[in-house]
C-alpha atoms as a PDB file:
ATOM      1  CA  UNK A   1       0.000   0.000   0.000  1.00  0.00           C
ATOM      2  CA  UNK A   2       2.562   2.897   0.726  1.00  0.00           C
ATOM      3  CA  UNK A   3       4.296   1.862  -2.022  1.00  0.00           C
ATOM      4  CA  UNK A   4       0.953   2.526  -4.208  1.00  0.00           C
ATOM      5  CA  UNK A   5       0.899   5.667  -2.421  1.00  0.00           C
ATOM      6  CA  UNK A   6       4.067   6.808  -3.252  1.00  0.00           C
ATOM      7  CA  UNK A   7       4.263   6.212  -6.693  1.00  0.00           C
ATOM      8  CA  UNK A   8       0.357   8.251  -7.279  1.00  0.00           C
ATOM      9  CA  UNK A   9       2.557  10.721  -5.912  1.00  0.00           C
ATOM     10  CA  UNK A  10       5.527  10.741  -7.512  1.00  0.00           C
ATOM     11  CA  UNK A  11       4.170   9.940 -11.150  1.00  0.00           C
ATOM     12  CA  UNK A  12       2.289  13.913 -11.158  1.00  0.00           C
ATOM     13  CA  UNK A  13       4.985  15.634  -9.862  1.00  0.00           C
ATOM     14  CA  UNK A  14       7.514  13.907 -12.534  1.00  0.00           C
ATOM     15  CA  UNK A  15       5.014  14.574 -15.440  1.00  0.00           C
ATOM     16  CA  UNK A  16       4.475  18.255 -14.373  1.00  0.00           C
ATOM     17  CA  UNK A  17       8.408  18.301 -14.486  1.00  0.00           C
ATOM     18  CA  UNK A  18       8.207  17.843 -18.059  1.00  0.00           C
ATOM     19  CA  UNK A  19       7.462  20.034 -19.903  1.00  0.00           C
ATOM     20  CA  UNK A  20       7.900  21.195 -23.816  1.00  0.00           C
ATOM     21  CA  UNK A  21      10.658  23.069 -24.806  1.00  0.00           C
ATOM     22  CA  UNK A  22      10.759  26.752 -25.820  1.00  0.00           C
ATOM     23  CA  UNK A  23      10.545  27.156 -29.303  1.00  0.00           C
ATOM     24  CA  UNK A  24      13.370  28.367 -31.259  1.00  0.00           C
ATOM     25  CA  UNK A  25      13.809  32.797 -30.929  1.00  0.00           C
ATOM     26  CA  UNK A  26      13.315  33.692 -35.073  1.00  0.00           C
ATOM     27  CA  UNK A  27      15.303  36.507 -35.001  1.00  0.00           C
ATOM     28  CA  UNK A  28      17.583  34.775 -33.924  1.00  0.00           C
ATOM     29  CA  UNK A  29      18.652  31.456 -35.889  1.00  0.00           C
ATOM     30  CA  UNK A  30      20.914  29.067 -34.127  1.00  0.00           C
ATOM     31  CA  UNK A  31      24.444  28.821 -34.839  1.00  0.00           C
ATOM     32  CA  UNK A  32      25.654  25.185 -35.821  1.00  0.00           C
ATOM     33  CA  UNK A  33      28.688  24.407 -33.941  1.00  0.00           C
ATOM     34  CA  UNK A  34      31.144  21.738 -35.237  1.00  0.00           C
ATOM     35  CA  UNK A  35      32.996  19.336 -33.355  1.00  0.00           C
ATOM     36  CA  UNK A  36      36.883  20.308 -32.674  1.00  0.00           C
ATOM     37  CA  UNK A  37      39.187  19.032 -34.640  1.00  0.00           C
ATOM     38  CA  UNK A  38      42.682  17.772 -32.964  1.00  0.00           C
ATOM     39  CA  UNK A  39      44.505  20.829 -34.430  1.00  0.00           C
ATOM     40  CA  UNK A  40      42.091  23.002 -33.083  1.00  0.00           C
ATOM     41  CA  UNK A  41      42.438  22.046 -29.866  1.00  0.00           C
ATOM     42  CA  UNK A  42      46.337  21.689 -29.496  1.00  0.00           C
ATOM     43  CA  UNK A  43      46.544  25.286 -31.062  1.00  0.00           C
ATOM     44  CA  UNK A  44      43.877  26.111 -28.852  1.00  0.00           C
ATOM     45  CA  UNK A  45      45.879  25.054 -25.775  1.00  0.00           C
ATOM     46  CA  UNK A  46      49.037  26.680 -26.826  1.00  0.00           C
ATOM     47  CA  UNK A  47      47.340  29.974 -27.268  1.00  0.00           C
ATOM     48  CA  UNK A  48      46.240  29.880 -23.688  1.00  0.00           C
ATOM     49  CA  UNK A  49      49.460  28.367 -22.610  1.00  0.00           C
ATOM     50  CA  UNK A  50      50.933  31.407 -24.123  1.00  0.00           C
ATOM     51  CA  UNK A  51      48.695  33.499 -22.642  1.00  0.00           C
ATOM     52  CA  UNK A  52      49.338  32.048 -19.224  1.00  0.00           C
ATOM     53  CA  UNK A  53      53.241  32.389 -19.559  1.00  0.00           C
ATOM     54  CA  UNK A  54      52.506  36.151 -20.807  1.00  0.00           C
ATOM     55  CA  UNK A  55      50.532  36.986 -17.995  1.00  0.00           C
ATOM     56  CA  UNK A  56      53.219  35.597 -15.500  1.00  0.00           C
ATOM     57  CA  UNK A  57      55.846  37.633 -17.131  1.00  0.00           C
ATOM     58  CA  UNK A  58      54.037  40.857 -16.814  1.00  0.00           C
ATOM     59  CA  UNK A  59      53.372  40.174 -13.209  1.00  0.00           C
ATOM     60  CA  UNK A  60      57.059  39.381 -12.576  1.00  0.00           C
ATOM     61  CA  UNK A  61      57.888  42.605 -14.315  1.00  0.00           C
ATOM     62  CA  UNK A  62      54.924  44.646 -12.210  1.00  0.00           C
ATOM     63  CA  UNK A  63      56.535  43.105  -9.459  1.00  0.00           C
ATOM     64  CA  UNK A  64      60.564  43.955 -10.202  1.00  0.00           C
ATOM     65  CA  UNK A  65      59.193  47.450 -11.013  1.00  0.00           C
ATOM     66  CA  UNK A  66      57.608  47.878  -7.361  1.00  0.00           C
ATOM     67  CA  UNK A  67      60.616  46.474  -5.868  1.00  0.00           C
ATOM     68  CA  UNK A  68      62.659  48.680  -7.696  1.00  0.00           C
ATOM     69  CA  UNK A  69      61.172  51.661  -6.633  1.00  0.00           C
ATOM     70  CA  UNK A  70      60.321  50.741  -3.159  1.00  0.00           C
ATOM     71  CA  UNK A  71      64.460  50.259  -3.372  1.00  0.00           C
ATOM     72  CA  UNK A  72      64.800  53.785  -4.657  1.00  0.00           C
ATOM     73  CA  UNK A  73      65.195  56.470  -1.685  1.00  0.00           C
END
């Protein structure tokens, strides 16, 4: 019996859960996106791997500079 009970419970609350999805905005279409291809990605992680190694240098140098002229009388 609570078994019963539970699932006359359970089955509205899952249906009323679903529900149909939005149609599409017409001004604007969706954009198809294609999969990544292996060169993609590799020159997609060197690019941010360069990025990464640019950003450190600048900080180094922000850094050097405020040493520098915390040096300076």
């Amino acid at each position: 019996m609570p078994r019963a009970l539970s699932l006359s419970f359970a089955i509205p609350v899952l249906l009323a859960a679903c529900s149909a999805p939005s149609p599409p905005d017409p001004e604007r279409p969706p954009v198809p996106k294609a999969p990544m291809s292996p060169v993609t990605a590799s020159a997609n992680a060197y690019k941010d791997a360069a990025r990464d190694a640019a950003a450190a240098t600048q900080a180094q140098a922000a850094e050097g500079a405020r040493a520098a002229d915390a040096a300076t009388p």
